[in-house]
N, C-alpha and C. Protein backbone atom coordinates (compact mmCIF):
# COMPACT_ATOMS: atom_id res chain seq x y z
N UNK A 1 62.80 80.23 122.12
CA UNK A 1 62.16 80.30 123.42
C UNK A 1 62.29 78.95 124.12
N UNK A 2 62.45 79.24 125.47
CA UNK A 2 62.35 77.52 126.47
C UNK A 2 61.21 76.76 125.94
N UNK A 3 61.60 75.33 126.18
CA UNK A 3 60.44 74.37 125.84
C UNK A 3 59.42 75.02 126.49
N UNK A 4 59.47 75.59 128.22
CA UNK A 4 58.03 75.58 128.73
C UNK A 4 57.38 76.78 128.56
N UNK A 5 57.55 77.29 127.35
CA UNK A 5 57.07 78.52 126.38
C UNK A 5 56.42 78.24 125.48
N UNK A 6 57.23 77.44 124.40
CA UNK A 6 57.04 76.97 123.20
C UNK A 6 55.70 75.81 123.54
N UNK A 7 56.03 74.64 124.33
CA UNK A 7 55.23 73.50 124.16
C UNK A 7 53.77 73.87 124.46
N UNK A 8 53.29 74.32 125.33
CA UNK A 8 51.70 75.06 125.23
C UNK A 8 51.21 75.67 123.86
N UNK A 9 52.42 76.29 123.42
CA UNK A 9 51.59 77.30 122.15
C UNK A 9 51.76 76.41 121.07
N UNK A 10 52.05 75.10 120.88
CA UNK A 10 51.93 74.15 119.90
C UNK A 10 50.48 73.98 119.82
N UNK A 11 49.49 73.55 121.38
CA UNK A 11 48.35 72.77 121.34
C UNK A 11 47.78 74.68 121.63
N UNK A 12 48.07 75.54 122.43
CA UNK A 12 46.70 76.64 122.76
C UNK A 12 46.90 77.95 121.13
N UNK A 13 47.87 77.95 120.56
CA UNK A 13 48.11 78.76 119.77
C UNK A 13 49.62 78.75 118.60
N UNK A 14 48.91 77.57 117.81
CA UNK A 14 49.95 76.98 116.92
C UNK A 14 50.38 78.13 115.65
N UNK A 15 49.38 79.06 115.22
CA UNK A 15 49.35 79.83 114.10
C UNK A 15 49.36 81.08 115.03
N UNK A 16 49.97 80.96 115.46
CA UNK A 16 50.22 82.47 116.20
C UNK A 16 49.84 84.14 116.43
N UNK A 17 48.39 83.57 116.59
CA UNK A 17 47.21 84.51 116.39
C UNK A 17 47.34 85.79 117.63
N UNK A 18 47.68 85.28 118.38
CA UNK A 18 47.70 85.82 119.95
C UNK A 18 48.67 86.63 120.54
N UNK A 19 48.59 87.87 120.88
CA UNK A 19 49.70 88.22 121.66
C UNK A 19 50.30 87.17 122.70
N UNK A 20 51.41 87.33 122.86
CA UNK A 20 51.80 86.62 124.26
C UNK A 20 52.99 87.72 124.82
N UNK A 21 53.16 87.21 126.40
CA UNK A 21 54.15 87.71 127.35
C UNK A 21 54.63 86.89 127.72
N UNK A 22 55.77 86.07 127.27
CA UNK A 22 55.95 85.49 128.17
C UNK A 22 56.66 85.83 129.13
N UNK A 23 57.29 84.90 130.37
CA UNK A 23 58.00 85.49 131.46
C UNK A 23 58.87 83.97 131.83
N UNK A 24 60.13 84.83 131.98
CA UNK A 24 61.57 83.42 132.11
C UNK A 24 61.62 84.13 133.68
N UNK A 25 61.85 83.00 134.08
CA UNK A 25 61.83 82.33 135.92
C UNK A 25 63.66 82.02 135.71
N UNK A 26 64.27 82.44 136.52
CA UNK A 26 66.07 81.88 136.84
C UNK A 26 65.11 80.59 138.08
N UNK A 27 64.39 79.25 137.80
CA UNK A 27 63.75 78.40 138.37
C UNK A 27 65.35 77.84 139.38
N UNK A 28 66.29 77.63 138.53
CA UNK A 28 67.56 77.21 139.29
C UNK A 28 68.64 77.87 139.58
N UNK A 29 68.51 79.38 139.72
CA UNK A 29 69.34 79.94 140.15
C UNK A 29 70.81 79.42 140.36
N UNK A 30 71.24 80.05 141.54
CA UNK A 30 72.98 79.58 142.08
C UNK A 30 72.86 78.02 141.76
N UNK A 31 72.25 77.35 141.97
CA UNK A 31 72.24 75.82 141.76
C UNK A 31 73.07 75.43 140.33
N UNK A 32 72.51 76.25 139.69
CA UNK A 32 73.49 76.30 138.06
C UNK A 32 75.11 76.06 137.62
N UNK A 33 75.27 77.09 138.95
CA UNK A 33 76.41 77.20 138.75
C UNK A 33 77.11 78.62 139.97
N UNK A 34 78.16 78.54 140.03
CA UNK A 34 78.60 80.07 140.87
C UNK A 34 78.51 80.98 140.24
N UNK A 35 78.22 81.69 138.46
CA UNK A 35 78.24 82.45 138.15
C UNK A 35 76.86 83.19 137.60
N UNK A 36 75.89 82.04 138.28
CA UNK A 36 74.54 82.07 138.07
C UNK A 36 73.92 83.10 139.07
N UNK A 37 73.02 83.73 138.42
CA UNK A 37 72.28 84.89 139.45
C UNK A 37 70.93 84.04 140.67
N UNK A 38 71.13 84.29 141.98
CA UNK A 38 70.12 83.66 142.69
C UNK A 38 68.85 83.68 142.22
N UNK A 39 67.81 82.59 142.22
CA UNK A 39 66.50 81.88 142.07
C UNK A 39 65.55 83.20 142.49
N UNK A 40 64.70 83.67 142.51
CA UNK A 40 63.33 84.79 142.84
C UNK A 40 63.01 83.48 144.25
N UNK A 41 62.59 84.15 145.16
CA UNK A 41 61.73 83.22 146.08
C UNK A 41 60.33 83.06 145.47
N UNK A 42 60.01 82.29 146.21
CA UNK A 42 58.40 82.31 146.26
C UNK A 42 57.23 83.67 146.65
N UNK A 43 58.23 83.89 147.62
CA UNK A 43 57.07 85.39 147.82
C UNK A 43 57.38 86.51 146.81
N UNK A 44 58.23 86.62 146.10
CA UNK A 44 59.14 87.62 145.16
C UNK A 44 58.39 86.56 144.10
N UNK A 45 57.77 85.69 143.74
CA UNK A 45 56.87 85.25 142.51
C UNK A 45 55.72 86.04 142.46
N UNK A 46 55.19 85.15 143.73
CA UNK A 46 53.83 85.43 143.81
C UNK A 46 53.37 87.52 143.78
N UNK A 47 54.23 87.87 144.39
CA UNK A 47 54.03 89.65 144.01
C UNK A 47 54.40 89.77 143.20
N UNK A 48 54.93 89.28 141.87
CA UNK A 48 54.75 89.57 140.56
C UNK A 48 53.60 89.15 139.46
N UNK A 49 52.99 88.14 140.12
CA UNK A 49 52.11 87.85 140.00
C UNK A 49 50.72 88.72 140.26
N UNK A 50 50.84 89.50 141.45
CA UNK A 50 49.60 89.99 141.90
C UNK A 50 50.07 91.16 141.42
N UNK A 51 51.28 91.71 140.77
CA UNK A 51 51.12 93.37 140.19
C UNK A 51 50.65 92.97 138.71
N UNK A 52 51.22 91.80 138.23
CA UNK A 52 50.51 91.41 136.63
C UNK A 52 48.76 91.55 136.61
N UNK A 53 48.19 90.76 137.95
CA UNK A 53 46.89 90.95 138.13
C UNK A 53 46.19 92.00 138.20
N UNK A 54 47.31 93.49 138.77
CA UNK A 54 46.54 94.83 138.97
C UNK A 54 46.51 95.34 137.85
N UNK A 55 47.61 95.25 137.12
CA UNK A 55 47.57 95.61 135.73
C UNK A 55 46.25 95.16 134.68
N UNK A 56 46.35 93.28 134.91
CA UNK A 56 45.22 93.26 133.73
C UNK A 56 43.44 93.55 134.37
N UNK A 57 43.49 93.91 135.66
CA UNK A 57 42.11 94.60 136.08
C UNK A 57 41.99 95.88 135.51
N UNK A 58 43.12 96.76 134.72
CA UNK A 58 42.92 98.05 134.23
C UNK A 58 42.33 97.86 132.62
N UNK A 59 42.33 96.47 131.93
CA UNK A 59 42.20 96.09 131.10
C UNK A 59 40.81 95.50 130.12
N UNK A 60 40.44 95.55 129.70
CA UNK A 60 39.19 94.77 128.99
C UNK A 60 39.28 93.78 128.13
N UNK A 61 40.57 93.47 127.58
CA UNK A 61 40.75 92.37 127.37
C UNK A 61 40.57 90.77 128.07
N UNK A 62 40.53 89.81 127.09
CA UNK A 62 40.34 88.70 127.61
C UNK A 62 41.80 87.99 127.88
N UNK A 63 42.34 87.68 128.79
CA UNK A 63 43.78 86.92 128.87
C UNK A 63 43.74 85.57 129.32
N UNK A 64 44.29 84.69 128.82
CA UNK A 64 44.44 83.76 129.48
C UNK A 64 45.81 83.17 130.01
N UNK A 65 46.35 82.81 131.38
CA UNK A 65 46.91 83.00 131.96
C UNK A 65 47.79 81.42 131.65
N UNK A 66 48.94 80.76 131.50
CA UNK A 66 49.29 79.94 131.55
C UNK A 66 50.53 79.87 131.84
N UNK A 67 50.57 78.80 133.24
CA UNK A 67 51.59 78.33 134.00
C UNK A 67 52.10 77.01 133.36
N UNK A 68 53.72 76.86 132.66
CA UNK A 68 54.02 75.50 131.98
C UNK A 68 55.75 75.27 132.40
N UNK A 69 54.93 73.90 133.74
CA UNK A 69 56.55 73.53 133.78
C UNK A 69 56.19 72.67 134.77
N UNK A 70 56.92 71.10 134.97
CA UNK A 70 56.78 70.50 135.75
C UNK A 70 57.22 71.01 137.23
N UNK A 71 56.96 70.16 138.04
CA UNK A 71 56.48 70.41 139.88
C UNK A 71 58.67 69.71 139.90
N UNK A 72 58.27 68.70 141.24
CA UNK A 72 59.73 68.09 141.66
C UNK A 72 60.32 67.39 140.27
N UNK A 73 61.35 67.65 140.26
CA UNK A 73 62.19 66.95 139.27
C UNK A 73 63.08 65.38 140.30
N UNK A 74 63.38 64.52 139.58
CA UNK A 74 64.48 63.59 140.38
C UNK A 74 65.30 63.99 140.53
N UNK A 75 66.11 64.50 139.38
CA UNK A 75 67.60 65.10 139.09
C UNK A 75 67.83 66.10 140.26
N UNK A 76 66.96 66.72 140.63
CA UNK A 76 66.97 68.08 141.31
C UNK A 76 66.78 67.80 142.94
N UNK A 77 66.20 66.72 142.83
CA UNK A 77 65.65 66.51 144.88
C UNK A 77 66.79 66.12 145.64
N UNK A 78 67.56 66.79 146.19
CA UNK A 78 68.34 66.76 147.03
C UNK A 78 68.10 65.89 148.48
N UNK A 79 66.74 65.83 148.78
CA UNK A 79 66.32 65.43 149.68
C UNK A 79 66.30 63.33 149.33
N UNK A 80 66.90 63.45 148.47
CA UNK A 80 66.34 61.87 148.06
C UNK A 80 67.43 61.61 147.22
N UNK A 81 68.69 62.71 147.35
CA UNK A 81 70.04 62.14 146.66
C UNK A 81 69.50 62.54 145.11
N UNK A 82 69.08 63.13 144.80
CA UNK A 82 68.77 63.67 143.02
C UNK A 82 68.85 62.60 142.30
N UNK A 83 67.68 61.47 142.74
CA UNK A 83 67.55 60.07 142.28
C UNK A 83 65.47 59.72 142.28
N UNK A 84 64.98 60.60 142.88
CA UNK A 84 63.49 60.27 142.36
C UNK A 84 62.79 61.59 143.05
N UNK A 85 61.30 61.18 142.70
CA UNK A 85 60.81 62.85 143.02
C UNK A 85 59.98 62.45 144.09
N UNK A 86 59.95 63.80 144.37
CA UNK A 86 59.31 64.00 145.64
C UNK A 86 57.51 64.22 145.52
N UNK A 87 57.00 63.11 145.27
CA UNK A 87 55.62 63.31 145.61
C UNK A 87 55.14 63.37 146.77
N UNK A 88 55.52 63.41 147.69
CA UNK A 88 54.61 64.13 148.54
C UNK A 88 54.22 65.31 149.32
N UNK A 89 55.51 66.01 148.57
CA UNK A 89 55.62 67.64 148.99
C UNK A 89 54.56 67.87 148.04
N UNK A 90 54.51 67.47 146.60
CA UNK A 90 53.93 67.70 144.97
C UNK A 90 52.37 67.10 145.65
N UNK A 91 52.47 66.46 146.35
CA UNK A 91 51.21 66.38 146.59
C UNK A 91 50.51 66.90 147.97
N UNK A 92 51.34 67.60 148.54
CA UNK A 92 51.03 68.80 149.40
C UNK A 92 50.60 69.93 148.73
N UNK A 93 51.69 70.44 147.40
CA UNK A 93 51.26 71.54 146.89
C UNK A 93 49.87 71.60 146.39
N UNK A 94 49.78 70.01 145.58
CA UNK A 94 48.33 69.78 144.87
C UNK A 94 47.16 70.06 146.01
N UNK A 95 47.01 69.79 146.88
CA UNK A 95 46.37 70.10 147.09
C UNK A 95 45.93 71.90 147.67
N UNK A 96 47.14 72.13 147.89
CA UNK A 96 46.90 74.01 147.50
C UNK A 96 45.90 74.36 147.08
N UNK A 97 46.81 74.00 145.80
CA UNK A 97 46.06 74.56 144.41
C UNK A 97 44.63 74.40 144.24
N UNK A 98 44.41 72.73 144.55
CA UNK A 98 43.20 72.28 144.57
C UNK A 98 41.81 72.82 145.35
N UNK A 99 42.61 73.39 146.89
CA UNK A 99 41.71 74.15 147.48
C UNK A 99 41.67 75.47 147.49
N UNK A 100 42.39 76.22 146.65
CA UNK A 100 42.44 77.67 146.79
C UNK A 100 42.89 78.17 147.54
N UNK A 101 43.85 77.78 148.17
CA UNK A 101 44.63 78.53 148.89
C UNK A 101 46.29 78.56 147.97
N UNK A 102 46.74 78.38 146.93
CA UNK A 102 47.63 78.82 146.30
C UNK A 102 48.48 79.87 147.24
N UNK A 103 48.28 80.66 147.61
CA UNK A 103 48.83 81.60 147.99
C UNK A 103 50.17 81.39 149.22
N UNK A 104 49.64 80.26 149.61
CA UNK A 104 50.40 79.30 150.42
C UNK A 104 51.76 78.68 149.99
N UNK A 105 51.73 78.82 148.54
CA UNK A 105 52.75 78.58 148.51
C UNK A 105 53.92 79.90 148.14
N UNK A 106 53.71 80.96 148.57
CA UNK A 106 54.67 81.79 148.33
C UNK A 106 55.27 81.93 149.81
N UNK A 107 54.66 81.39 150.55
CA UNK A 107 55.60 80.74 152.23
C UNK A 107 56.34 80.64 151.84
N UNK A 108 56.40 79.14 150.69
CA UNK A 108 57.82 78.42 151.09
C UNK A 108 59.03 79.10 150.91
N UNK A 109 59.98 78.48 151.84
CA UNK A 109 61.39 78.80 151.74
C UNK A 109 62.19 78.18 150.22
N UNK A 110 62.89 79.25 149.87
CA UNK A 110 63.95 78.64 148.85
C UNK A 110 64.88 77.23 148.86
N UNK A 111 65.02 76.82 150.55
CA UNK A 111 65.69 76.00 150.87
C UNK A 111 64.68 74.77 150.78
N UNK A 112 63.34 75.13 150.87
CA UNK A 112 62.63 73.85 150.59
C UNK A 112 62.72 73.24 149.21
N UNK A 113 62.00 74.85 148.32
CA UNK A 113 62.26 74.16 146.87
C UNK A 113 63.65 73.64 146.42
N UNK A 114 64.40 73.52 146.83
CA UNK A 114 65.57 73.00 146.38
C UNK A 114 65.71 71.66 146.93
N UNK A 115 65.17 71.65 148.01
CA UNK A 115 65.59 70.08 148.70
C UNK A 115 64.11 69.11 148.36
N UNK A 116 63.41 69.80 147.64
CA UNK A 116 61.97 68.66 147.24
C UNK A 116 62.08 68.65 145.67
N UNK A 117 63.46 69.70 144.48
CA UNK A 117 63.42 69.85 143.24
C UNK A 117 62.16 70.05 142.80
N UNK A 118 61.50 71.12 143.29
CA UNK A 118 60.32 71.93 143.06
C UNK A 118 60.73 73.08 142.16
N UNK A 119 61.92 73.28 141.92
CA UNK A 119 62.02 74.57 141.39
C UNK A 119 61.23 75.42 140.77
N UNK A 120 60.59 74.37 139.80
CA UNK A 120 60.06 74.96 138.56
C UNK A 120 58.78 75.45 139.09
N UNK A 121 58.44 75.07 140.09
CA UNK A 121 57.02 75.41 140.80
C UNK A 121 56.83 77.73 140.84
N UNK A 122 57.77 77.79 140.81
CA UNK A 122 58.09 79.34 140.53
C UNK A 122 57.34 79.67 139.55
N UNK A 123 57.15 79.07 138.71
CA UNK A 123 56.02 79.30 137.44
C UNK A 123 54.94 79.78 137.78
N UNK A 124 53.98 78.69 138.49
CA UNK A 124 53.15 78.42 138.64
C UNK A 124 53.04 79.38 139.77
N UNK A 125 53.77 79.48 141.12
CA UNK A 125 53.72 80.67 141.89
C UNK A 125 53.32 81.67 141.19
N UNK A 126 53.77 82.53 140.22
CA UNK A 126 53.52 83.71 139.51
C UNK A 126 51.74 83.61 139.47
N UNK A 127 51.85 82.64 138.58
CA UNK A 127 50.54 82.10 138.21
C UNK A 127 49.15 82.29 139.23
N UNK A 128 49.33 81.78 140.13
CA UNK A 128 48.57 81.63 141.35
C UNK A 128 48.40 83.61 141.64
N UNK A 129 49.68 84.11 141.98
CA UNK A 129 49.34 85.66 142.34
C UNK A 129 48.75 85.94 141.55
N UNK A 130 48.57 85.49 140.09
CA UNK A 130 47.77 86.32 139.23
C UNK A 130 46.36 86.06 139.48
N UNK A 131 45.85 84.56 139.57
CA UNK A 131 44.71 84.20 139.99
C UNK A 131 44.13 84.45 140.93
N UNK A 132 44.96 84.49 141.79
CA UNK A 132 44.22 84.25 143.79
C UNK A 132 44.07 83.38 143.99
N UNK A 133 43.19 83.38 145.17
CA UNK A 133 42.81 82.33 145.67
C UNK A 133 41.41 81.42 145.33
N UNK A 134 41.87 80.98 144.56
CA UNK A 134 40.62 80.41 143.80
C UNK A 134 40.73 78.79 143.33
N UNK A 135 39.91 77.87 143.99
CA UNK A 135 40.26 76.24 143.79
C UNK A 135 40.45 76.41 141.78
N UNK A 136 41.34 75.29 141.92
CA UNK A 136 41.53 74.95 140.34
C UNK A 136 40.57 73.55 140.23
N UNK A 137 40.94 73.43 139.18
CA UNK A 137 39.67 71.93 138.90
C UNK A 137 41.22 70.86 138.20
N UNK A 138 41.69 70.11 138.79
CA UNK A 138 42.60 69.39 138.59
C UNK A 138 42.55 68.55 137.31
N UNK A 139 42.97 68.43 136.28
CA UNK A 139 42.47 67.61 135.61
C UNK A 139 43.22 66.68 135.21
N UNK A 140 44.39 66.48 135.21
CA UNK A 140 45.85 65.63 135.07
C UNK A 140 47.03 65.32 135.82
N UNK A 141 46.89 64.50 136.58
CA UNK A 141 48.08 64.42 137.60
C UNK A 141 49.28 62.97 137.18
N UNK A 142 50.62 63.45 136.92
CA UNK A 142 51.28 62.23 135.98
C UNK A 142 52.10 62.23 137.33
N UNK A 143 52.11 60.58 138.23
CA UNK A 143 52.53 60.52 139.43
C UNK A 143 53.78 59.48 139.02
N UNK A 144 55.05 59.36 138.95
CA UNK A 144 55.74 58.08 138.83
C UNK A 144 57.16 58.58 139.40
N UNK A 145 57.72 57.50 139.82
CA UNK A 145 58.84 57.26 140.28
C UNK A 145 60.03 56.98 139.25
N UNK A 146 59.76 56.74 138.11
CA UNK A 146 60.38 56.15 137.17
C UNK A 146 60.52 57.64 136.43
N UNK A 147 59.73 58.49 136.05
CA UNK A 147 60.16 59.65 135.38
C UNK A 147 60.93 60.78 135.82
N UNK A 148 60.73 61.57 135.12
CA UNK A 148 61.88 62.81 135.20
C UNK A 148 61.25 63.87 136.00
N UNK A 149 60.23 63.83 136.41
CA UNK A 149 59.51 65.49 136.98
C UNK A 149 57.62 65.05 136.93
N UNK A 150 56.63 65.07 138.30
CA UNK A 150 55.83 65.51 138.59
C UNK A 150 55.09 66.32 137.98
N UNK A 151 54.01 66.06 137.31
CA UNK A 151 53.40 66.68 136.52
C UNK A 151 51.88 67.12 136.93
N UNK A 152 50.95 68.37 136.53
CA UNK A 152 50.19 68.18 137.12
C UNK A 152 49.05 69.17 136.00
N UNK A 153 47.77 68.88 135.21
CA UNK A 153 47.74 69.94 134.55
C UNK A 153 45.78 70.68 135.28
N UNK A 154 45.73 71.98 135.00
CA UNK A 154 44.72 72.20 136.19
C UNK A 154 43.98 73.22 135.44
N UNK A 155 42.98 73.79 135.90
CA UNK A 155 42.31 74.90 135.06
C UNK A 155 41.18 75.35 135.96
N UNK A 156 41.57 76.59 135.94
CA UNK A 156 40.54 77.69 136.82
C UNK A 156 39.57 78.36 135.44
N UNK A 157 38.37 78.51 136.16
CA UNK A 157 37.43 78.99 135.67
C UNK A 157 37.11 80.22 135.22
């Protein structure tokens, strides 16, 4: 499985007690390559997100929902020559999230996430349709110029 599968269930479920689903994102689509299948938009996340949500309202189980993958990458920001990240789109989104309006980000255009190397933010889109609109409580934000990808870690109630 991708690292951003595997690395959560090291620290939330190491002995592998738990069902899981996970779900693979094409986060870089055509960008890959020409023989690569196009990226899901943002609004094509987030409604997979909100049919996952209708589903687990039929449910009585307890789920817990986890979005794992960094925000702008350097490598990836086109907008900055694929040489550092874009915090301040990453910190446009943060605050989304932060205020509950998530949903906002299934606006964006494909052409944005590609030119801010947001890709991976597709994750977390899903994520959000599943939640709604509901503030997160921020609890980790890894901001640098020097690393590889925008990090941000958050938790709804």
């Amino acid at each position: 499985m991708a690292h951003a599968i595997v690395n959560p269930l090291v620290y939330l479920d190491p002995e592998g007690k738990f069902p899981l689903l996970p779900l693979f994102v094409n986060c870089y689509g055509e960008e890959a390559g020409p023989d690569y299948p196009p990226r899901p938009t943002p609004r094509r996340c987030y409604e997979v997100g909100q049919s996952i949500r209708r589903f687990l309202d039929t449910r009585d189980e307890r789920v817990a929902v986890v979005a794992s993958s960094s925000w702008s990458h350097s490598f990836l920001a086109h907008r900055f020559g694929c040489t550092t990240i874009d915090i301040e789109t990453d910190r446009r989104y943060l605050e989304l999230v932060k205020d509950g309006q998530g949903s906002k980000l299934a606006e964006l255009d494909p052409e944005s996430l590609q030119d801010s190397g947001d890709h991976e933010i597709l994750n977390w889109i899903i994520a959000l349709g599943i939640l709604g609109d509901v503030p997160a409580e921020i609890l980790d934000v890894r901001e640098s110029h020097t690393q590889l990808a925008y990090r941000v870690a958050a938790l709804w109630g």
